[in-house]
Protein backbone atom coordinates (compact mmCIF):
# COMPACT_ATOMS: atom_id res chain seq x y z
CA UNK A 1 27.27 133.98 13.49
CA UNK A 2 28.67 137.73 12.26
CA UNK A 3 31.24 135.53 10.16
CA UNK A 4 28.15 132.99 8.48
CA UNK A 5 26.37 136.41 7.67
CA UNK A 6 29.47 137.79 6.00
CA UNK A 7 30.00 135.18 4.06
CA UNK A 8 26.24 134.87 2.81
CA UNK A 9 26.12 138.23 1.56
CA UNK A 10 29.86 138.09 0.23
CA UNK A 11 28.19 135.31 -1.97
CA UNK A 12 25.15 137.18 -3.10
CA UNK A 13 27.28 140.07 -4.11
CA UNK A 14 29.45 137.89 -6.10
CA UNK A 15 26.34 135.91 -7.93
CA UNK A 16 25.21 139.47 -8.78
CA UNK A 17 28.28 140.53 -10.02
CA UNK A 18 29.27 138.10 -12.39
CA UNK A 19 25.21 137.83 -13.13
CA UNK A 20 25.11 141.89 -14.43
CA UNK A 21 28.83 142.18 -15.43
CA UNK A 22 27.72 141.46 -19.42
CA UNK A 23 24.95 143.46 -19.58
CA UNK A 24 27.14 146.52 -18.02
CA UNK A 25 29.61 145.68 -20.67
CA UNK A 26 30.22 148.16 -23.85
CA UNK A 27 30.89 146.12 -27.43
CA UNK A 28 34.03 147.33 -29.15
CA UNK A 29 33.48 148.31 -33.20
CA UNK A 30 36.26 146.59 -35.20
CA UNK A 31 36.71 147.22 -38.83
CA UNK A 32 38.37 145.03 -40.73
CA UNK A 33 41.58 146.23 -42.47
CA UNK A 34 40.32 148.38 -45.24
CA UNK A 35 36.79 148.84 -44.10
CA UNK A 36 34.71 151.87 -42.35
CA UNK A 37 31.96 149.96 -41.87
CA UNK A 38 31.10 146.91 -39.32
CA UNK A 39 28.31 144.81 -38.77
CA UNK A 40 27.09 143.49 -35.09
CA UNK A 41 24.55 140.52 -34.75
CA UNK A 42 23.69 139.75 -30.87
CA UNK A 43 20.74 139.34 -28.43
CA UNK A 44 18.81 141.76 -25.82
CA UNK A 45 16.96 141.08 -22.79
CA UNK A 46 13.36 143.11 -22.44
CA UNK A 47 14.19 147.00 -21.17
CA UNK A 48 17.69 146.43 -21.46
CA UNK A 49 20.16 148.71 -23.01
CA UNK A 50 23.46 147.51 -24.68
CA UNK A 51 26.13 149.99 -25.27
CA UNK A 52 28.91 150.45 -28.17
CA UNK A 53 32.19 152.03 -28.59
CA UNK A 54 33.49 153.06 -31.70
CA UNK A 55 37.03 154.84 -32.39
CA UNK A 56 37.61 157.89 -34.93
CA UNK A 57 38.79 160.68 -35.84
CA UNK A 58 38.16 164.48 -35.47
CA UNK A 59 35.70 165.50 -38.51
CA UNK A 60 34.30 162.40 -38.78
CA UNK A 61 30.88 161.42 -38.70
CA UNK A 62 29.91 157.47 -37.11
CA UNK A 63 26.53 156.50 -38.80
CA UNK A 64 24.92 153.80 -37.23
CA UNK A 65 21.42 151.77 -37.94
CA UNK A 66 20.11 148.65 -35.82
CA UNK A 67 17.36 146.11 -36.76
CA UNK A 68 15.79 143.54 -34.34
CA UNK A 69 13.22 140.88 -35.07
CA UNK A 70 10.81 142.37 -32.25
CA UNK A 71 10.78 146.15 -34.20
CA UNK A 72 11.05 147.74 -30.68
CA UNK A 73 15.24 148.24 -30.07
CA UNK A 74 16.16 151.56 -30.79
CA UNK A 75 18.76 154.08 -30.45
CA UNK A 76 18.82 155.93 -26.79
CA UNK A 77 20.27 159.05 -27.98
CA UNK A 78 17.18 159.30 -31.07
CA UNK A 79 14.60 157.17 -30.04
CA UNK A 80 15.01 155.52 -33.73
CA UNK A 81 16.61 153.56 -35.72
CA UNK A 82 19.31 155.15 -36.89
CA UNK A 83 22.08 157.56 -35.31
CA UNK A 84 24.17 159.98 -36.73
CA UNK A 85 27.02 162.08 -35.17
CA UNK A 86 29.56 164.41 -36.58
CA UNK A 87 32.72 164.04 -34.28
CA UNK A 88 34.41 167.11 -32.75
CA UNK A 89 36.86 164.87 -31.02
CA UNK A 90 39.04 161.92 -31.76
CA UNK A 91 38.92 159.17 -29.45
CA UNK A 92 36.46 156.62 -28.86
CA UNK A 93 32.69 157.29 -28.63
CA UNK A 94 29.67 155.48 -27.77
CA UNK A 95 26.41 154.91 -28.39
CA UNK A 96 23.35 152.83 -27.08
CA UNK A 97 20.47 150.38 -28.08
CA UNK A 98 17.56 150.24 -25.86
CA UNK A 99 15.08 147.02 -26.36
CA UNK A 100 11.61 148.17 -25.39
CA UNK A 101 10.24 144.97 -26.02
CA UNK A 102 10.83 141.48 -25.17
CA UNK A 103 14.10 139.62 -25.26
CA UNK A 104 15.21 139.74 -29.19
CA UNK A 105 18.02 139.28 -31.74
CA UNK A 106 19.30 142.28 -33.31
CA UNK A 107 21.76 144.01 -35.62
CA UNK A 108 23.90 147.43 -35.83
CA UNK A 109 25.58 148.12 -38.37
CA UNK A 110 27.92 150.65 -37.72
CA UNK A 111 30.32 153.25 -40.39
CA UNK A 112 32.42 156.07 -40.48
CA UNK A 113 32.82 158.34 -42.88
């Protein structure tokens, strides 16, 4: 019986993990050789947030806008629809969407400058 339980919940944990593993996943900004800036087309649940991670340099400032076909996915950190940040580091750094409507298309565009 203790060893039928185990193995029930062992399954639910699993079906939850692999259903929330996306979701919790950050996108990776790739320029292409030459570039600073990048364009990301993908899709958003309702009151879901997707993250990005970007990598530059010290003194650098990542400028980033999104679009969606609902109107309602914005930038966590700014509550709009665009983000700006002057880096004080190098390294990577991220930044989120937030969809405040229902489940949508939408695009960042991401540069660096």
């Amino acid at each position: 019986m203790l060893k039928r339980n185990f193995v029930r919940i062992f399954i639910v944990a699993m079906i939850v993990c692999i259903t929330y593993t996306d979701s919790f996943a950050d996108i990776r900004v790739r320029f292409a050789p030459g570039r600073t800036s990048a364009t990301l087309p993908g899709s958003i649940s309702g009151d879901r947030a997707q993250c990005f991670v970007a990598g530059a340099s010290r003194g650098q400032t990542i400028n980033a806008t999104v679009s969606s076909r609902n109107g309602k996915v914005t930038f966590v950190d700014t509550g709009e629809t665009s983000y700006s940040k002057y880096l004080e580091r190098s390294g990577d750094h991220s930044f989120c969407v937030r969809n405040y409507g229902r489940a949508t298309t939408y695009t960042v565009t991401v540069s660096i400058q």
